[in-house]
PDB file of N, CA and C in Angstrom:
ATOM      1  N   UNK A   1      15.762 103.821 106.606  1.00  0.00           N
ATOM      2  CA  UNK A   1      14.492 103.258 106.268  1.00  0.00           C
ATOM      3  C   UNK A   1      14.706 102.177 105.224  1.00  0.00           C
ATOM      4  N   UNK A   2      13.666 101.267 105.141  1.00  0.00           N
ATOM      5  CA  UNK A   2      14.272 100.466 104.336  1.00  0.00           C
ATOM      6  C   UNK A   2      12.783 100.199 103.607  1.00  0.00           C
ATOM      7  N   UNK A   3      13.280 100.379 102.362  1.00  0.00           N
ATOM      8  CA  UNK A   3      12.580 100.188 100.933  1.00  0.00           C
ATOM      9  C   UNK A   3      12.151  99.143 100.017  1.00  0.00           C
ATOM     10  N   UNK A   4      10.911  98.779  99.775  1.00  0.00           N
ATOM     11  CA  UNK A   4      10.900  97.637  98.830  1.00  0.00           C
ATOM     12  C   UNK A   4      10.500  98.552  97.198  1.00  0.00           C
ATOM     13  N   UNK A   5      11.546  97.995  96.424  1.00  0.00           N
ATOM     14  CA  UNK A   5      11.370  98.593  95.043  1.00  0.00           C
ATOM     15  C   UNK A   5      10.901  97.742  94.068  1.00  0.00           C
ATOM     16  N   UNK A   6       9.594  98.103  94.243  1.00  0.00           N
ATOM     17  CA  UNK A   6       9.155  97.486  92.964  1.00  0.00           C
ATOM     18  C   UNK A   6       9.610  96.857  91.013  1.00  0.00           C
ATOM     19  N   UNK A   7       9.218  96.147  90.562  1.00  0.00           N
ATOM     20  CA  UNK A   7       9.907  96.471  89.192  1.00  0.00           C
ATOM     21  C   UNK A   7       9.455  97.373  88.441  1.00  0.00           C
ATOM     22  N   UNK A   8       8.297  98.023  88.358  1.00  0.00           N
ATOM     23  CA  UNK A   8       7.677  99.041  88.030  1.00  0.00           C
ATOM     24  C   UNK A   8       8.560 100.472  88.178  1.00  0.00           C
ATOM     25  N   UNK A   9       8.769 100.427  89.474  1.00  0.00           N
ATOM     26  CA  UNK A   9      10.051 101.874  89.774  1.00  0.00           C
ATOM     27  C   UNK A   9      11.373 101.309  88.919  1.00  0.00           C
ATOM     28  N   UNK A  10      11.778 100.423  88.586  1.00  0.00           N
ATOM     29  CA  UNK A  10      12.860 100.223  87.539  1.00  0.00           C
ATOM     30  C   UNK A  10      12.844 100.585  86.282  1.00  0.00           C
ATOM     31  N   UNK A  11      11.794 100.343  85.907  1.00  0.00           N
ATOM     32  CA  UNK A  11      11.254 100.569  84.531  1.00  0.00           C
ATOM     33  C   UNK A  11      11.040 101.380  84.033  1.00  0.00           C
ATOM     34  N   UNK A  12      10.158 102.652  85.598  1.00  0.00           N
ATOM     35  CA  UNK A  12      10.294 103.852  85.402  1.00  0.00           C
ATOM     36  C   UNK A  12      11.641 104.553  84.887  1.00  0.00           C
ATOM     37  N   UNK A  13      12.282 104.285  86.096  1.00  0.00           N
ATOM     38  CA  UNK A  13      13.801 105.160  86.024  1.00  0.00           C
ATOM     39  C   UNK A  13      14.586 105.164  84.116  1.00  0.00           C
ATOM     40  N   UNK A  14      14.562 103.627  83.945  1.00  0.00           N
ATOM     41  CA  UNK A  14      15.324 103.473  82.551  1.00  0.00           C
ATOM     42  C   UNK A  14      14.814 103.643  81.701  1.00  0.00           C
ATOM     43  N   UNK A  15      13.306 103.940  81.180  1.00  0.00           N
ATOM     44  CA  UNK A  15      12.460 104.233  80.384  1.00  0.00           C
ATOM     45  C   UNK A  15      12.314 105.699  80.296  1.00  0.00           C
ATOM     46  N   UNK A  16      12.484 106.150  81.226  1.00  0.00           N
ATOM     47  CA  UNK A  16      11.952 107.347  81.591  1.00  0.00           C
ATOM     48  C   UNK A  16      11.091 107.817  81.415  1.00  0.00           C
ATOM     49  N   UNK A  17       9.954 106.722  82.017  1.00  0.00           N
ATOM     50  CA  UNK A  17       8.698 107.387  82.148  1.00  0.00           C
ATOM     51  C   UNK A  17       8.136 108.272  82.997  1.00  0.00           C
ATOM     52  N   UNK A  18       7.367 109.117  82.639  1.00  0.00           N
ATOM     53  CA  UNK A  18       6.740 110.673  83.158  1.00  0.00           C
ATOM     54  C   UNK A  18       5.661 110.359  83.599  1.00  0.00           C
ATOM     55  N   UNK A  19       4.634 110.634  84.575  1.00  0.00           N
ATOM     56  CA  UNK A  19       5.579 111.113  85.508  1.00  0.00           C
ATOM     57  C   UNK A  19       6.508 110.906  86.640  1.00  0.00           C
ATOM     58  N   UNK A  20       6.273 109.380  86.450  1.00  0.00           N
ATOM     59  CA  UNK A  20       6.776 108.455  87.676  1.00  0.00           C
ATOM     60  C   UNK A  20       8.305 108.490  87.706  1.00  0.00           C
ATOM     61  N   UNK A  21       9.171 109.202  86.528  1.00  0.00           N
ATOM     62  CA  UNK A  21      10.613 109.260  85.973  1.00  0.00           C
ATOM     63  C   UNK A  21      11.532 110.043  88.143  1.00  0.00           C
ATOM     64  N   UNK A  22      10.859 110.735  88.098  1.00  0.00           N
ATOM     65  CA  UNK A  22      11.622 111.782  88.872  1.00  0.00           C
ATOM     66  C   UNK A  22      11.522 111.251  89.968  1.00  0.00           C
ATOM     67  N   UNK A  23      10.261 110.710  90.757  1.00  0.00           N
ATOM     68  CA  UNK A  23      10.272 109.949  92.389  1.00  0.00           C
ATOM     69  C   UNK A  23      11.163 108.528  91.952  1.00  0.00           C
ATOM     70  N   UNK A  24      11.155 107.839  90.730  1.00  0.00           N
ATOM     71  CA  UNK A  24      12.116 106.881  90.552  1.00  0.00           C
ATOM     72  C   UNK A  24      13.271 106.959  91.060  1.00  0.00           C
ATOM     73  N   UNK A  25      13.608 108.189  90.185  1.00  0.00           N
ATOM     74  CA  UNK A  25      15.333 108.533  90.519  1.00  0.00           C
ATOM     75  C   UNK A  25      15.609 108.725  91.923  1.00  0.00           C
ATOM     76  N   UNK A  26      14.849 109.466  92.226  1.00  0.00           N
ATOM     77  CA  UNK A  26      14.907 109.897  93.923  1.00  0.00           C
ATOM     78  C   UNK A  26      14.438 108.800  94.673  1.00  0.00           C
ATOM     79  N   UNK A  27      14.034 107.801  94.593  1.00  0.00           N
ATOM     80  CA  UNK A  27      13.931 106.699  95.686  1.00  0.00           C
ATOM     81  C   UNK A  27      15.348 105.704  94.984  1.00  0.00           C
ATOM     82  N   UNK A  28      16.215 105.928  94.059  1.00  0.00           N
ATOM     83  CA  UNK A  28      17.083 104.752  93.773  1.00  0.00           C
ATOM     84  C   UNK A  28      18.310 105.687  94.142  1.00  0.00           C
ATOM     85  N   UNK A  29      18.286 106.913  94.184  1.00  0.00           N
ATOM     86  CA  UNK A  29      19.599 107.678  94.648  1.00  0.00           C
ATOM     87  C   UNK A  29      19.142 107.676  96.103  1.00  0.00           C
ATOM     88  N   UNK A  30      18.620 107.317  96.687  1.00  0.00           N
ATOM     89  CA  UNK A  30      18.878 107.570  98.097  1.00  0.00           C
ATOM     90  C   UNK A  30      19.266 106.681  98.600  1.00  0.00           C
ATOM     91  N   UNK A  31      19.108 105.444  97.706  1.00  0.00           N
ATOM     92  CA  UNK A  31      20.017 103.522  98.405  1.00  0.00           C
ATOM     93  C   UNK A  31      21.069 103.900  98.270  1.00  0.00           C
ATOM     94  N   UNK A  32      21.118 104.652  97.070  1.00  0.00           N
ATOM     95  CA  UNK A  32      23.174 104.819  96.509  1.00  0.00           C
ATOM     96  C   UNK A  32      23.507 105.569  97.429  1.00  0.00           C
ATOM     97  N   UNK A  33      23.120 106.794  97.820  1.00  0.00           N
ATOM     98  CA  UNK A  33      23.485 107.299  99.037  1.00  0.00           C
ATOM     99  C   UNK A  33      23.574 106.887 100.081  1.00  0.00           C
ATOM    100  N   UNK A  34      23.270 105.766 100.564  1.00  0.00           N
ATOM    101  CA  UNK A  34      23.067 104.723 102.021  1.00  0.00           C
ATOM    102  C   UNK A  34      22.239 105.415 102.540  1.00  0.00           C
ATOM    103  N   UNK A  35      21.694 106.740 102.270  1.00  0.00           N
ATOM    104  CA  UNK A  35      20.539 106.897 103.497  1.00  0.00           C
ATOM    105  C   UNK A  35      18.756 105.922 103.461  1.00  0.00           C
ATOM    106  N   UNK A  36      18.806 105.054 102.614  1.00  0.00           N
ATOM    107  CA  UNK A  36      17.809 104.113 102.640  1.00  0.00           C
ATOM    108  C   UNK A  36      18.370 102.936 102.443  1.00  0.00           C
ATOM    109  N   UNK A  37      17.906 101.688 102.547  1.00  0.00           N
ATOM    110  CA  UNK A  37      18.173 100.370 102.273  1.00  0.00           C
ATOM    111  C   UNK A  37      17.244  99.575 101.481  1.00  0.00           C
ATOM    112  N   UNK A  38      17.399 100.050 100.139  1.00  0.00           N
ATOM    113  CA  UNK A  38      16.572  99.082  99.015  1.00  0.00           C
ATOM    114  C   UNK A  38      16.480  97.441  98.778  1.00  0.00           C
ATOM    115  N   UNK A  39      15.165  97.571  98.553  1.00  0.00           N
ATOM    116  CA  UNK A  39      15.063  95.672  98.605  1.00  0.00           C
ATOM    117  C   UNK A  39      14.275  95.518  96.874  1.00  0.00           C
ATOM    118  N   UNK A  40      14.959  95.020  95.787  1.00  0.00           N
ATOM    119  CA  UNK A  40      13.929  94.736  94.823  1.00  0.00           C
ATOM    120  C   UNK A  40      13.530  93.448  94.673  1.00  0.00           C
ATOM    121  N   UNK A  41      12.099  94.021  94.884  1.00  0.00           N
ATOM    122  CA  UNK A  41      11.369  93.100  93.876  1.00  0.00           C
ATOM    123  C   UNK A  41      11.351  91.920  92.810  1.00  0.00           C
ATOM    124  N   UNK A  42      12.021  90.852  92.684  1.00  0.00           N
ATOM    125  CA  UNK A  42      12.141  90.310  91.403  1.00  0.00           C
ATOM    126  C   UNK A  42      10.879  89.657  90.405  1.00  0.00           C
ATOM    127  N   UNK A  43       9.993  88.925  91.845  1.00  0.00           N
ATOM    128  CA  UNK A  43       8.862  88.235  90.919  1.00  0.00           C
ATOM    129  C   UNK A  43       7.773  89.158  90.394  1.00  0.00           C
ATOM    130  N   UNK A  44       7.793  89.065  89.165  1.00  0.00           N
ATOM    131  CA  UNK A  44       7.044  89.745  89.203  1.00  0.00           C
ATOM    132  C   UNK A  44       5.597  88.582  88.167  1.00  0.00           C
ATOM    133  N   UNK A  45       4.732  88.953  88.506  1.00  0.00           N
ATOM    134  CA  UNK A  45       3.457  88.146  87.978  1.00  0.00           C
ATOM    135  C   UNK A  45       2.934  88.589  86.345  1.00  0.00           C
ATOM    136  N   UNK A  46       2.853  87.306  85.807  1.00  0.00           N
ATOM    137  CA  UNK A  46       2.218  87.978  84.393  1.00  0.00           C
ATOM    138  C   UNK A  46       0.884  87.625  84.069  1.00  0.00           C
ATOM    139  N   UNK A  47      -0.192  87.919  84.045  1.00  0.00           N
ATOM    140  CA  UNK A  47      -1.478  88.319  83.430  1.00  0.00           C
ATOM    141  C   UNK A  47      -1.802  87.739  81.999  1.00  0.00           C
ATOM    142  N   UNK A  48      -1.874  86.783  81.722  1.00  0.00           N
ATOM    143  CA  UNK A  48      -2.250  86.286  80.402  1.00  0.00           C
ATOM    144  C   UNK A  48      -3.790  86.484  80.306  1.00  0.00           C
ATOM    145  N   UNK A  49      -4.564  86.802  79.342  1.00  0.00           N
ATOM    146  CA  UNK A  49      -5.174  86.768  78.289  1.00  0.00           C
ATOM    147  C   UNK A  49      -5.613  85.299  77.865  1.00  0.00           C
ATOM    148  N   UNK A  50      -7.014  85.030  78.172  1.00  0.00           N
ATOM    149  CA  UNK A  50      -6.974  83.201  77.827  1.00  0.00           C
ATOM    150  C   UNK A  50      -7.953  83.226  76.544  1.00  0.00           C
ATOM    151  N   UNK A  51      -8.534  84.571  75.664  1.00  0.00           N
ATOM    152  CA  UNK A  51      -9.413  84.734  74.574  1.00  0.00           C
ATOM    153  C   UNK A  51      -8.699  85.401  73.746  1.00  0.00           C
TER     154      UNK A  51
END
C-alpha cells in the first residue's frame, strides 16, 4: 500500500506527541519494514495572522 505522510505524523513521532505518538510509529515502521511505501509530504502551508 502506499502512503502519503504527512508532516504532522513526523512531528508526532519525534515530539512524541500523545496521542497521535503510537499510530505515528506504526505507520513509519511499516515503510521500514517494506510492507508499505511512504511518500512525505514536504510543503507544508503557513497561516499567518495579518492583525
Amino acid at each position: 500500500m502506499r502512503i502519503l505522510i504527512d508532516t504532522n505524523i513526523i512531528i508526532d513521532l519525534v515530539q512524541n506527541r500523545e496521542p497521535h505518538s503510537d499510530n505515528a510509529s506504526r505507520i513509519i515502521n511499516s515503510c521500514v519494514k517494506n510492507e508499505n511505501i511512504g511518500y512525505i509530504w514536504l510543503i507544508h502551508f503557513q497561516i499567518y495572522s495579518l492583525f
